[in-house]
PDB file of N, CA and C in Angstrom:
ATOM      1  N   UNK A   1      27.781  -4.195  38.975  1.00  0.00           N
ATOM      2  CA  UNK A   1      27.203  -5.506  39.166  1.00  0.00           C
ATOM      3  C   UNK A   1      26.044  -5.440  40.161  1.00  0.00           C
ATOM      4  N   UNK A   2      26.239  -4.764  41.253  1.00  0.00           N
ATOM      5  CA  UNK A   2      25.015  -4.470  42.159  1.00  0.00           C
ATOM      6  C   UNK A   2      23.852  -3.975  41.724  1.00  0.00           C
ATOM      7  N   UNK A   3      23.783  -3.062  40.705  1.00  0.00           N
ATOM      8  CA  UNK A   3      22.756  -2.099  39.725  1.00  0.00           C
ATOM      9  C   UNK A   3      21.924  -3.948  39.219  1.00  0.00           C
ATOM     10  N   UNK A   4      22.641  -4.555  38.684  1.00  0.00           N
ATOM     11  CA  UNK A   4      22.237  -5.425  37.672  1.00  0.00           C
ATOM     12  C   UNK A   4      21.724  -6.925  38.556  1.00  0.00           C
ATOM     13  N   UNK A   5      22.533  -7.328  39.776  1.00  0.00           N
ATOM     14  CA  UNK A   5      21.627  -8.311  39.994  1.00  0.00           C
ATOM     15  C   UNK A   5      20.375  -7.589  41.135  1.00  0.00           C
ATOM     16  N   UNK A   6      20.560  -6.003  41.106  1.00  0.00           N
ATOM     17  CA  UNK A   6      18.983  -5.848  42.204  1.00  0.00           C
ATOM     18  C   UNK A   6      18.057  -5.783  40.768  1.00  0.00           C
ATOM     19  N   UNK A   7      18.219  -5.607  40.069  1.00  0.00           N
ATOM     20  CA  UNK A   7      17.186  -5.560  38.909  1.00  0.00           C
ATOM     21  C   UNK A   7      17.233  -6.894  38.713  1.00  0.00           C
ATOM     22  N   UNK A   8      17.714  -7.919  38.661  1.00  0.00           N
ATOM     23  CA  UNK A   8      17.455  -9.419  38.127  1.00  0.00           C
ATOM     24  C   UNK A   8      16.984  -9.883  39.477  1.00  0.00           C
ATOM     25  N   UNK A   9      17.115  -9.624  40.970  1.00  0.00           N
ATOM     26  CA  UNK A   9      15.391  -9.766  41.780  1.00  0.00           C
ATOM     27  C   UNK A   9      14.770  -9.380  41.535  1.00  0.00           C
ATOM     28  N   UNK A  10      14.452  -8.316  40.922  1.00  0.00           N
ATOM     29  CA  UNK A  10      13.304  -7.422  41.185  1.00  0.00           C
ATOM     30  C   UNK A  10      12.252  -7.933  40.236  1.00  0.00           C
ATOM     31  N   UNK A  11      13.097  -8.109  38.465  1.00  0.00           N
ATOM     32  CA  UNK A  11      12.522  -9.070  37.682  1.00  0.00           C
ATOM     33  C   UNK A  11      11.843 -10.531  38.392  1.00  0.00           C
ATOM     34  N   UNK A  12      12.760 -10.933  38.987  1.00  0.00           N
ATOM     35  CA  UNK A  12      12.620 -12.422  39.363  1.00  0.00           C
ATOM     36  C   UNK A  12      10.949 -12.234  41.186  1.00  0.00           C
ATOM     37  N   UNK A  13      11.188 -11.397  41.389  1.00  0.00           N
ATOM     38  CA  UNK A  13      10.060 -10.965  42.194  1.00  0.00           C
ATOM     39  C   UNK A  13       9.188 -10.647  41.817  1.00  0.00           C
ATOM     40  N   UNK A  14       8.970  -9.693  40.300  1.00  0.00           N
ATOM     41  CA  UNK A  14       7.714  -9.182  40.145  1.00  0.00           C
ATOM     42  C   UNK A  14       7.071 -10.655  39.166  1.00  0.00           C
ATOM     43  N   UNK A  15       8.126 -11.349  38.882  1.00  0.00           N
ATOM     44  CA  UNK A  15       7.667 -12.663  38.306  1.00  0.00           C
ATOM     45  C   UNK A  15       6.907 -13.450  38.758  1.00  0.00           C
ATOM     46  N   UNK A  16       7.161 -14.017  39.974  1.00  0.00           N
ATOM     47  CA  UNK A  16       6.677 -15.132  41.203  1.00  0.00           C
ATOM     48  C   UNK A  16       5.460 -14.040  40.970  1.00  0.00           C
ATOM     49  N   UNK A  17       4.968 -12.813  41.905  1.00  0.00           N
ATOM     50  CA  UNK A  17       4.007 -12.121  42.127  1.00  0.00           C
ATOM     51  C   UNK A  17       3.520 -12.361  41.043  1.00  0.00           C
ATOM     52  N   UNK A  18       3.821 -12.392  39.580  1.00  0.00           N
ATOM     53  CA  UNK A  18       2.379 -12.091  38.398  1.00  0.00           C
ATOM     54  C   UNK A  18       1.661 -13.935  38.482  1.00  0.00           C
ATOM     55  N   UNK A  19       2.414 -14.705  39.291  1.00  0.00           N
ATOM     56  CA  UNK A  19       1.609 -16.076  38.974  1.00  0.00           C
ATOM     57  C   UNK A  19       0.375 -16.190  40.077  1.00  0.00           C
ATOM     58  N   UNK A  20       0.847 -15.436  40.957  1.00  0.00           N
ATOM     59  CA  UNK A  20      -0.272 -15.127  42.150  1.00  0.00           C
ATOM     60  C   UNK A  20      -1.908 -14.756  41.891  1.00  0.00           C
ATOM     61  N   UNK A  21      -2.203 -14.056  41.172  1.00  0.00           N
ATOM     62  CA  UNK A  21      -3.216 -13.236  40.928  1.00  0.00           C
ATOM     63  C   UNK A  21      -3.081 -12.330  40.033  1.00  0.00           C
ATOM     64  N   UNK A  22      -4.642 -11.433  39.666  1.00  0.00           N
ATOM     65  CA  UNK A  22      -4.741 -11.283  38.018  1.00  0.00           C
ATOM     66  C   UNK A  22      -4.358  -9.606  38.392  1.00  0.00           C
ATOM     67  N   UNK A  23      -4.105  -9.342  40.034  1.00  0.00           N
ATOM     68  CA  UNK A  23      -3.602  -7.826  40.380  1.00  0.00           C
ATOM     69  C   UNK A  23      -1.886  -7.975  40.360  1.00  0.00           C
ATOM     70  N   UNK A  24      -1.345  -8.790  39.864  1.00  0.00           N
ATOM     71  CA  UNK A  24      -0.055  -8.961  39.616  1.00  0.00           C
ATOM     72  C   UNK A  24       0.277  -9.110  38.268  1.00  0.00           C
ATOM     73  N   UNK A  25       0.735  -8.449  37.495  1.00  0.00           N
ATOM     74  CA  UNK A  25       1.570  -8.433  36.630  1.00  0.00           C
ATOM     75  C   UNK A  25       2.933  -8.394  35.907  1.00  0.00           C
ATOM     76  N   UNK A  26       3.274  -9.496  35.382  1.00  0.00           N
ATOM     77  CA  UNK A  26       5.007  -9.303  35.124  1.00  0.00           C
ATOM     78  C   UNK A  26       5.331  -7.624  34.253  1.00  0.00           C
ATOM     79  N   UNK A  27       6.391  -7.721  34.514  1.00  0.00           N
ATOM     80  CA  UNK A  27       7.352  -6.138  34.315  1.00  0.00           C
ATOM     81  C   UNK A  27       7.360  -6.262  32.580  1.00  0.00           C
ATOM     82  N   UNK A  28       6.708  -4.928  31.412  1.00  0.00           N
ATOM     83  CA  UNK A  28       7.180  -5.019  30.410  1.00  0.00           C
ATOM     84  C   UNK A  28       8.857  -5.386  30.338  1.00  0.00           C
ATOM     85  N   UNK A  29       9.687  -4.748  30.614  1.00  0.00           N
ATOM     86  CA  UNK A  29      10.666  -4.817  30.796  1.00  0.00           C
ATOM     87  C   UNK A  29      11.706  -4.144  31.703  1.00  0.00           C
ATOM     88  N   UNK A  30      12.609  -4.811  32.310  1.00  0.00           N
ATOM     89  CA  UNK A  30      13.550  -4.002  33.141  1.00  0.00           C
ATOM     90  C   UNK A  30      14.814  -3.611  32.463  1.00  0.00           C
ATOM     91  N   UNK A  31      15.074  -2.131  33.125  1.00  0.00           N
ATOM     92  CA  UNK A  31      16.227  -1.454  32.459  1.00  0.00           C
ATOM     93  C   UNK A  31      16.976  -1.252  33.515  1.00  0.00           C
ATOM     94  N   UNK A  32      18.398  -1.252  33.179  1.00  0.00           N
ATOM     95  CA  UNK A  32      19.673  -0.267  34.489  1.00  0.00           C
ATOM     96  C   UNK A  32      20.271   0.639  33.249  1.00  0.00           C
ATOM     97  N   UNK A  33      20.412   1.732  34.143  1.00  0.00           N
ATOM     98  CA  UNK A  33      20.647   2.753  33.913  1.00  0.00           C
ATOM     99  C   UNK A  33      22.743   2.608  34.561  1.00  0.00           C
ATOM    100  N   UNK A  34      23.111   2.516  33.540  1.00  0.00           N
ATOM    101  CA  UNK A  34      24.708   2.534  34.657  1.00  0.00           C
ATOM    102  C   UNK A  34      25.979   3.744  33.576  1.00  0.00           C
ATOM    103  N   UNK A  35      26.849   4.443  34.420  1.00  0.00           N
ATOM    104  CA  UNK A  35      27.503   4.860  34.089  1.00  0.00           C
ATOM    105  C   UNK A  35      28.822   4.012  33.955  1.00  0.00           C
ATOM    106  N   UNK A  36      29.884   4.162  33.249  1.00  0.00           N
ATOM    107  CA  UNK A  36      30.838   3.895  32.726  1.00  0.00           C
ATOM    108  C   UNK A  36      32.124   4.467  33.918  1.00  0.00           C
ATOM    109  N   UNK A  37      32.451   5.355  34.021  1.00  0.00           N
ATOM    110  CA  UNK A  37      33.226   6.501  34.867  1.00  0.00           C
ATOM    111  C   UNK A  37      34.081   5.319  35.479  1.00  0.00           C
ATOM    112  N   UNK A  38      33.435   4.746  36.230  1.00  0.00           N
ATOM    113  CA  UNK A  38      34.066   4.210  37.252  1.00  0.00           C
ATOM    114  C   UNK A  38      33.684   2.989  37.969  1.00  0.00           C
ATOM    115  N   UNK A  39      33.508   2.440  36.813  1.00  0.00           N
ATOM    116  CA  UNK A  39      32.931   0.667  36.915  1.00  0.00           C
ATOM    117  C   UNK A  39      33.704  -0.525  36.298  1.00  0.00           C
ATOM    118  N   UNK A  40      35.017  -1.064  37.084  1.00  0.00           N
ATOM    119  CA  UNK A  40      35.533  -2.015  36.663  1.00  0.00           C
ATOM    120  C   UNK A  40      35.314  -3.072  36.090  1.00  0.00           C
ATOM    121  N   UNK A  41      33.697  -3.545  36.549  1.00  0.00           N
ATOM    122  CA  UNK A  41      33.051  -4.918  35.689  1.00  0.00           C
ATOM    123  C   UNK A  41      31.428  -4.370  35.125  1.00  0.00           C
ATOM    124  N   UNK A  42      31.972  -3.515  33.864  1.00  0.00           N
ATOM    125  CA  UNK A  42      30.831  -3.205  33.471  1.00  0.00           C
ATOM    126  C   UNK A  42      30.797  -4.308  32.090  1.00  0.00           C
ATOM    127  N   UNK A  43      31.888  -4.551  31.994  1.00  0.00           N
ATOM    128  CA  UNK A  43      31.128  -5.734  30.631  1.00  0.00           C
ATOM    129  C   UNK A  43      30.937  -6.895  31.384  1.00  0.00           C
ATOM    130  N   UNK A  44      31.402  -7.291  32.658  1.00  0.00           N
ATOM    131  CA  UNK A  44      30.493  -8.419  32.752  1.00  0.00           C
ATOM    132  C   UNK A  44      28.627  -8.179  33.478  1.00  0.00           C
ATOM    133  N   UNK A  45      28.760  -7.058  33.802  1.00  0.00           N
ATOM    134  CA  UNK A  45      27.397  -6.244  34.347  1.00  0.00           C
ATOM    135  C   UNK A  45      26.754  -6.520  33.393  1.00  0.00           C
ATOM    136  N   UNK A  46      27.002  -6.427  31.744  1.00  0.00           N
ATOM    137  CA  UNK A  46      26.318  -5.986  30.615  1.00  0.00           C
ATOM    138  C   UNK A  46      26.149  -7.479  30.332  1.00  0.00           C
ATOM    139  N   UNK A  47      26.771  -8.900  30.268  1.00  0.00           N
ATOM    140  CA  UNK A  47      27.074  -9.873  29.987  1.00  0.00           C
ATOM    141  C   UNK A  47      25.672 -10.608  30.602  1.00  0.00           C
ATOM    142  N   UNK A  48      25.946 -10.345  32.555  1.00  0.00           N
ATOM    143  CA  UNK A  48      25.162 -10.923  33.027  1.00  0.00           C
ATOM    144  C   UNK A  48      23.290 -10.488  32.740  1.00  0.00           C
ATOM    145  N   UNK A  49      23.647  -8.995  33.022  1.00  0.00           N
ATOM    146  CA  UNK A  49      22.268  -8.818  32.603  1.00  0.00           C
ATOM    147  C   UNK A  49      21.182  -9.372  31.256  1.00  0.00           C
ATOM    148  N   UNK A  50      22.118  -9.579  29.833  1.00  0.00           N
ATOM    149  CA  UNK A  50      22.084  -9.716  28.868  1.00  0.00           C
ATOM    150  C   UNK A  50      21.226 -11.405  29.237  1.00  0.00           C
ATOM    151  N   UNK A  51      22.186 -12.051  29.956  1.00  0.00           N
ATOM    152  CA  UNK A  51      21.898 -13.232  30.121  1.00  0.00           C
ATOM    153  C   UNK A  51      20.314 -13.861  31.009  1.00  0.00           C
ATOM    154  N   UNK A  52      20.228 -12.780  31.922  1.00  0.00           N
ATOM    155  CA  UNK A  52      18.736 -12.680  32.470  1.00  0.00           C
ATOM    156  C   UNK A  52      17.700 -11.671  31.808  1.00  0.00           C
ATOM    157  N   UNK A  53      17.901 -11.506  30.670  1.00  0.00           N
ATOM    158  CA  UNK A  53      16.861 -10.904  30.487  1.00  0.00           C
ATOM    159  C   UNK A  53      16.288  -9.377  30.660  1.00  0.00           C
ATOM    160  N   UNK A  54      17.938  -8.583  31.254  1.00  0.00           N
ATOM    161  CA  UNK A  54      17.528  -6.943  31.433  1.00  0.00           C
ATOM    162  C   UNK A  54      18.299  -6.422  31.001  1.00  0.00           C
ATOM    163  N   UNK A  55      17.654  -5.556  30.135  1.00  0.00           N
ATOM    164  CA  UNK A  55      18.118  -4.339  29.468  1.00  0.00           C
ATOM    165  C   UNK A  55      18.906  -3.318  30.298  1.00  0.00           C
ATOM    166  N   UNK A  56      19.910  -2.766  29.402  1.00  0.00           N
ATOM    167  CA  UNK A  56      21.052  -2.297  29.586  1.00  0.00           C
ATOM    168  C   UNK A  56      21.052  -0.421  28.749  1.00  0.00           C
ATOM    169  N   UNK A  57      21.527   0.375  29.833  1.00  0.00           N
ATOM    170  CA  UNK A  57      21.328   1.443  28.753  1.00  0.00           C
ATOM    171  C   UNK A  57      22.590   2.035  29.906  1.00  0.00           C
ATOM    172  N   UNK A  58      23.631   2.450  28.863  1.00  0.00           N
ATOM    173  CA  UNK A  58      25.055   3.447  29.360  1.00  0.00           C
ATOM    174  C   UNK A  58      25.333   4.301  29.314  1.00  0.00           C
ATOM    175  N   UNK A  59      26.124   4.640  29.714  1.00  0.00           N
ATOM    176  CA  UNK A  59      26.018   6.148  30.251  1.00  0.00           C
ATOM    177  C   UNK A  59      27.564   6.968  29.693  1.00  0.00           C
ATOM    178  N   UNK A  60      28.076   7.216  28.893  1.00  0.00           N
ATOM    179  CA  UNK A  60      29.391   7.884  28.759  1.00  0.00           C
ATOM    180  C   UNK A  60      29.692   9.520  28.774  1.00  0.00           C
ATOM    181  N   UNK A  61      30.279  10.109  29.572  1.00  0.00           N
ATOM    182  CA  UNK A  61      30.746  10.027  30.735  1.00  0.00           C
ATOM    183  C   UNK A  61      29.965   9.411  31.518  1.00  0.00           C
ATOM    184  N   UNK A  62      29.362   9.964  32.053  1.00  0.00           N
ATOM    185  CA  UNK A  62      28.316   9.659  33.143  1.00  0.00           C
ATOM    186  C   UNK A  62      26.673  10.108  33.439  1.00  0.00           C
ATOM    187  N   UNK A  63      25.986   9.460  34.188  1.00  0.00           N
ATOM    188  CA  UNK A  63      24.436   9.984  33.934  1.00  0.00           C
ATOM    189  C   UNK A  63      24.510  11.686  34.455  1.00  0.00           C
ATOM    190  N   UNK A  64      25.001  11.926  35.426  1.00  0.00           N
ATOM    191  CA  UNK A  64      24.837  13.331  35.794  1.00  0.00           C
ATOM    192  C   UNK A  64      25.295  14.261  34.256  1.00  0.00           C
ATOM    193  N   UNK A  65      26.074  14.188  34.065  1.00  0.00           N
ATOM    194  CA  UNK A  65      26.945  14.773  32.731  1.00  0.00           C
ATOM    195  C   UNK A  65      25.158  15.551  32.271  1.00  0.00           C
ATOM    196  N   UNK A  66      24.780  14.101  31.287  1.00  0.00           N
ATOM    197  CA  UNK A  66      23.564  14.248  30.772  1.00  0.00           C
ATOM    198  C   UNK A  66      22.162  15.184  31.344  1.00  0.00           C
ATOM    199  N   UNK A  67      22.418  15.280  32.846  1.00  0.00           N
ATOM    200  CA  UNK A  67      21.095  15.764  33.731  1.00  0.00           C
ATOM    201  C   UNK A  67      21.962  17.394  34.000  1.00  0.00           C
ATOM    202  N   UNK A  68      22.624  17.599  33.742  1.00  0.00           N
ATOM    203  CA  UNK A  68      23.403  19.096  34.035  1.00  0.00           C
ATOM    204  C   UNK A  68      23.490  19.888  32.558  1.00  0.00           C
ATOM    205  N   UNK A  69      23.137  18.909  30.984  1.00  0.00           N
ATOM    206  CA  UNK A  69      22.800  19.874  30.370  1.00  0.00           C
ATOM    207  C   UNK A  69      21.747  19.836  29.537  1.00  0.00           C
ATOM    208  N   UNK A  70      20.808  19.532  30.728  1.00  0.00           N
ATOM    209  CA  UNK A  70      19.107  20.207  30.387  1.00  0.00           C
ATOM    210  C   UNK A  70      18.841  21.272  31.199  1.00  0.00           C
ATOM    211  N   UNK A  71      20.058  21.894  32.211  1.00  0.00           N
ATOM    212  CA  UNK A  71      20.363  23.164  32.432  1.00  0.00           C
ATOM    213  C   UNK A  71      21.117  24.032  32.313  1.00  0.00           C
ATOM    214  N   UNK A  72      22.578  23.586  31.476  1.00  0.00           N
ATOM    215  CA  UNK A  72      23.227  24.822  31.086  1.00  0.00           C
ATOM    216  C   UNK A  72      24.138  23.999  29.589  1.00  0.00           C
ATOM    217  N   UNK A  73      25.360  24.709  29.068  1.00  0.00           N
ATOM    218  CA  UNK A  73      25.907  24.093  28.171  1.00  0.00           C
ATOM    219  C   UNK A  73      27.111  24.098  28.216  1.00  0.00           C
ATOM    220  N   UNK A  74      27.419  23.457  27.995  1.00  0.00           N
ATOM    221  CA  UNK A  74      28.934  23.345  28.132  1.00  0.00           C
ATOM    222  C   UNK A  74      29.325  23.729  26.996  1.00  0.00           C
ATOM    223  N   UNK A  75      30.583  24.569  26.828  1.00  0.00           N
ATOM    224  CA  UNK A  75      31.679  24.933  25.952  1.00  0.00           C
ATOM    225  C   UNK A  75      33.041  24.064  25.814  1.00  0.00           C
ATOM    226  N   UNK A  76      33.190  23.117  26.965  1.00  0.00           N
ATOM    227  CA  UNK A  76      34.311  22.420  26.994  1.00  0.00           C
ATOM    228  C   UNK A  76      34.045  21.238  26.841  1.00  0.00           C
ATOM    229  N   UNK A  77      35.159  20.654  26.717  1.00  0.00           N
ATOM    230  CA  UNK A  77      35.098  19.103  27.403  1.00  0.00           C
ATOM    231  C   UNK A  77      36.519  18.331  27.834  1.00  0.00           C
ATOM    232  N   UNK A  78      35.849  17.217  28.563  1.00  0.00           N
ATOM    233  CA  UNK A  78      36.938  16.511  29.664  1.00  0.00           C
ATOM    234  C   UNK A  78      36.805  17.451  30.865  1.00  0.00           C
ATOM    235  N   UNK A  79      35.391  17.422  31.407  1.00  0.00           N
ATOM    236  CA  UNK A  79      34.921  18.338  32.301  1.00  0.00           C
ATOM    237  C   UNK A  79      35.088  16.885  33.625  1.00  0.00           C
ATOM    238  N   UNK A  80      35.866  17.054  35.035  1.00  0.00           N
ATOM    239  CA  UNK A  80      36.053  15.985  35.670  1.00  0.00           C
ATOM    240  C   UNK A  80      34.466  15.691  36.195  1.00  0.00           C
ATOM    241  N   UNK A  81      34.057  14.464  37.067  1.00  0.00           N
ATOM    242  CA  UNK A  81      32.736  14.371  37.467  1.00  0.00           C
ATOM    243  C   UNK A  81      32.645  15.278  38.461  1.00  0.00           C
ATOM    244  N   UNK A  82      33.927  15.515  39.707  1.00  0.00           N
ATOM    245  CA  UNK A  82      33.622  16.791  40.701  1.00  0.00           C
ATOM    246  C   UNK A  82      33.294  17.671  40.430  1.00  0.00           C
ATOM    247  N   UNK A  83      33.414  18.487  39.500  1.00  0.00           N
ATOM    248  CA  UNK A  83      32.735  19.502  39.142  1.00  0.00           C
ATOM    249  C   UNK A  83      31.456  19.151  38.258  1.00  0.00           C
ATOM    250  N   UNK A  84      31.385  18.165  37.473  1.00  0.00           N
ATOM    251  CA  UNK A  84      29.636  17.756  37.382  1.00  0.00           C
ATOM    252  C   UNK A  84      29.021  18.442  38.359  1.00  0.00           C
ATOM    253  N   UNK A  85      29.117  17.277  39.255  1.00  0.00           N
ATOM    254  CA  UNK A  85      28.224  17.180  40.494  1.00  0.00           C
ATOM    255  C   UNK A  85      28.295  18.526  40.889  1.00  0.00           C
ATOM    256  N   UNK A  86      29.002  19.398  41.471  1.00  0.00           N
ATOM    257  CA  UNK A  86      28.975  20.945  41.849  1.00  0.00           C
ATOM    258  C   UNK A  86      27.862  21.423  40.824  1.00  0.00           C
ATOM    259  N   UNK A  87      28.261  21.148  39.678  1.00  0.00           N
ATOM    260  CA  UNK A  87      26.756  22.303  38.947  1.00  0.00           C
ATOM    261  C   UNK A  87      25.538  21.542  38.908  1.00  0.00           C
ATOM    262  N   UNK A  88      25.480  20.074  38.686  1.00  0.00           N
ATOM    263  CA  UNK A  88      24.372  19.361  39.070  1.00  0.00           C
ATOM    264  C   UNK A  88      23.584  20.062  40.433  1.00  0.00           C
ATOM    265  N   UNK A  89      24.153  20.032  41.535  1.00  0.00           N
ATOM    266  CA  UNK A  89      23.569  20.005  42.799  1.00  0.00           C
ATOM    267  C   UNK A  89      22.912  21.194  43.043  1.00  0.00           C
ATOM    268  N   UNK A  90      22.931  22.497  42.716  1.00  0.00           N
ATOM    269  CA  UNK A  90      22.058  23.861  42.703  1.00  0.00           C
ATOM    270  C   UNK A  90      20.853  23.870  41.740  1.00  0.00           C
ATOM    271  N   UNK A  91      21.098  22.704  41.084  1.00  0.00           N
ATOM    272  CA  UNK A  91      19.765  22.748  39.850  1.00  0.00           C
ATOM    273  C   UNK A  91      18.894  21.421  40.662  1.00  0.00           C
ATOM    274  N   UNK A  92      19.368  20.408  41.296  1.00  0.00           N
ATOM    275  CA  UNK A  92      18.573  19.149  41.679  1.00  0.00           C
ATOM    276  C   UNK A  92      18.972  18.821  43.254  1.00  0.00           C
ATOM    277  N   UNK A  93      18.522  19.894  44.157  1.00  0.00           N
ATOM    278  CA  UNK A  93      19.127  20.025  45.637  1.00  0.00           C
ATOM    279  C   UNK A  93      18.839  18.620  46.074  1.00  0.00           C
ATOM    280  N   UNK A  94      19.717  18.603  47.079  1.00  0.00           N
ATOM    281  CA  UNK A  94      19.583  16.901  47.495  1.00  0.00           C
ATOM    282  C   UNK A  94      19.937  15.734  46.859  1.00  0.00           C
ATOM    283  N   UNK A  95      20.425  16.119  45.542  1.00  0.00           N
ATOM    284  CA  UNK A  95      20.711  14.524  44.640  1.00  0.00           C
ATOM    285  C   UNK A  95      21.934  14.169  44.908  1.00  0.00           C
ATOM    286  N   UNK A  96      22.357  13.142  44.864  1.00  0.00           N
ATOM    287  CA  UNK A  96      23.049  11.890  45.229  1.00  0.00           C
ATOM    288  C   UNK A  96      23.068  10.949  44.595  1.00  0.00           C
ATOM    289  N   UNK A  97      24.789  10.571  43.699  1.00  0.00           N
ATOM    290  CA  UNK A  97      24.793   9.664  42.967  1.00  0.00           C
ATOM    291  C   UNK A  97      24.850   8.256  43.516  1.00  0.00           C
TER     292      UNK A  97
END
């Protein structure tokens, strides 16, 4: 839910700003990016956003999952996220979900 109403300010900010002047422009569109894993109110996340106007794109397992194999491959699955993140983090030092 936090992912979804900072994007419905951010919409609602870059809005006010495009009535200002012709160096302001409203947002083609806003997206959240959210994983599934471990989000108790993701259908109402999806509900509310739906309802203001921002696009929604999910994540199953999770976004790291996806960013760990544009560097290696997995042979298994029902791989937990702790170990995601372990092989994530030597390929993208410093990242933080």
């Amino acid at each position: 839910m936090t992912v979804v109403r900072d994007a419905i300010s951010a919409k609602k900010q870059q809005e006010m700003d495009a009535t200002r002047g012709a160096m302001f422009v409203p947002y083609d569109a806003v997206w959240c990016v959210c994983d599934v894993d471990q989000h108790p109110k993701i259908r109402e996340a999806i509900k509310l956003a739906e309802q203001k106007g921002v696009k929604m794109a999910i994540s199953n397992p999770s976004f790291e999952f996806w960013l760990v194999l544009h560097f290696e491959k997995f042979t298994t699955t029902g791989i937990q996220q702790r170990e995601i993140l372990s092989r994530l983090k030597p390929q993208i030092p410093g990242y933080e979900k």
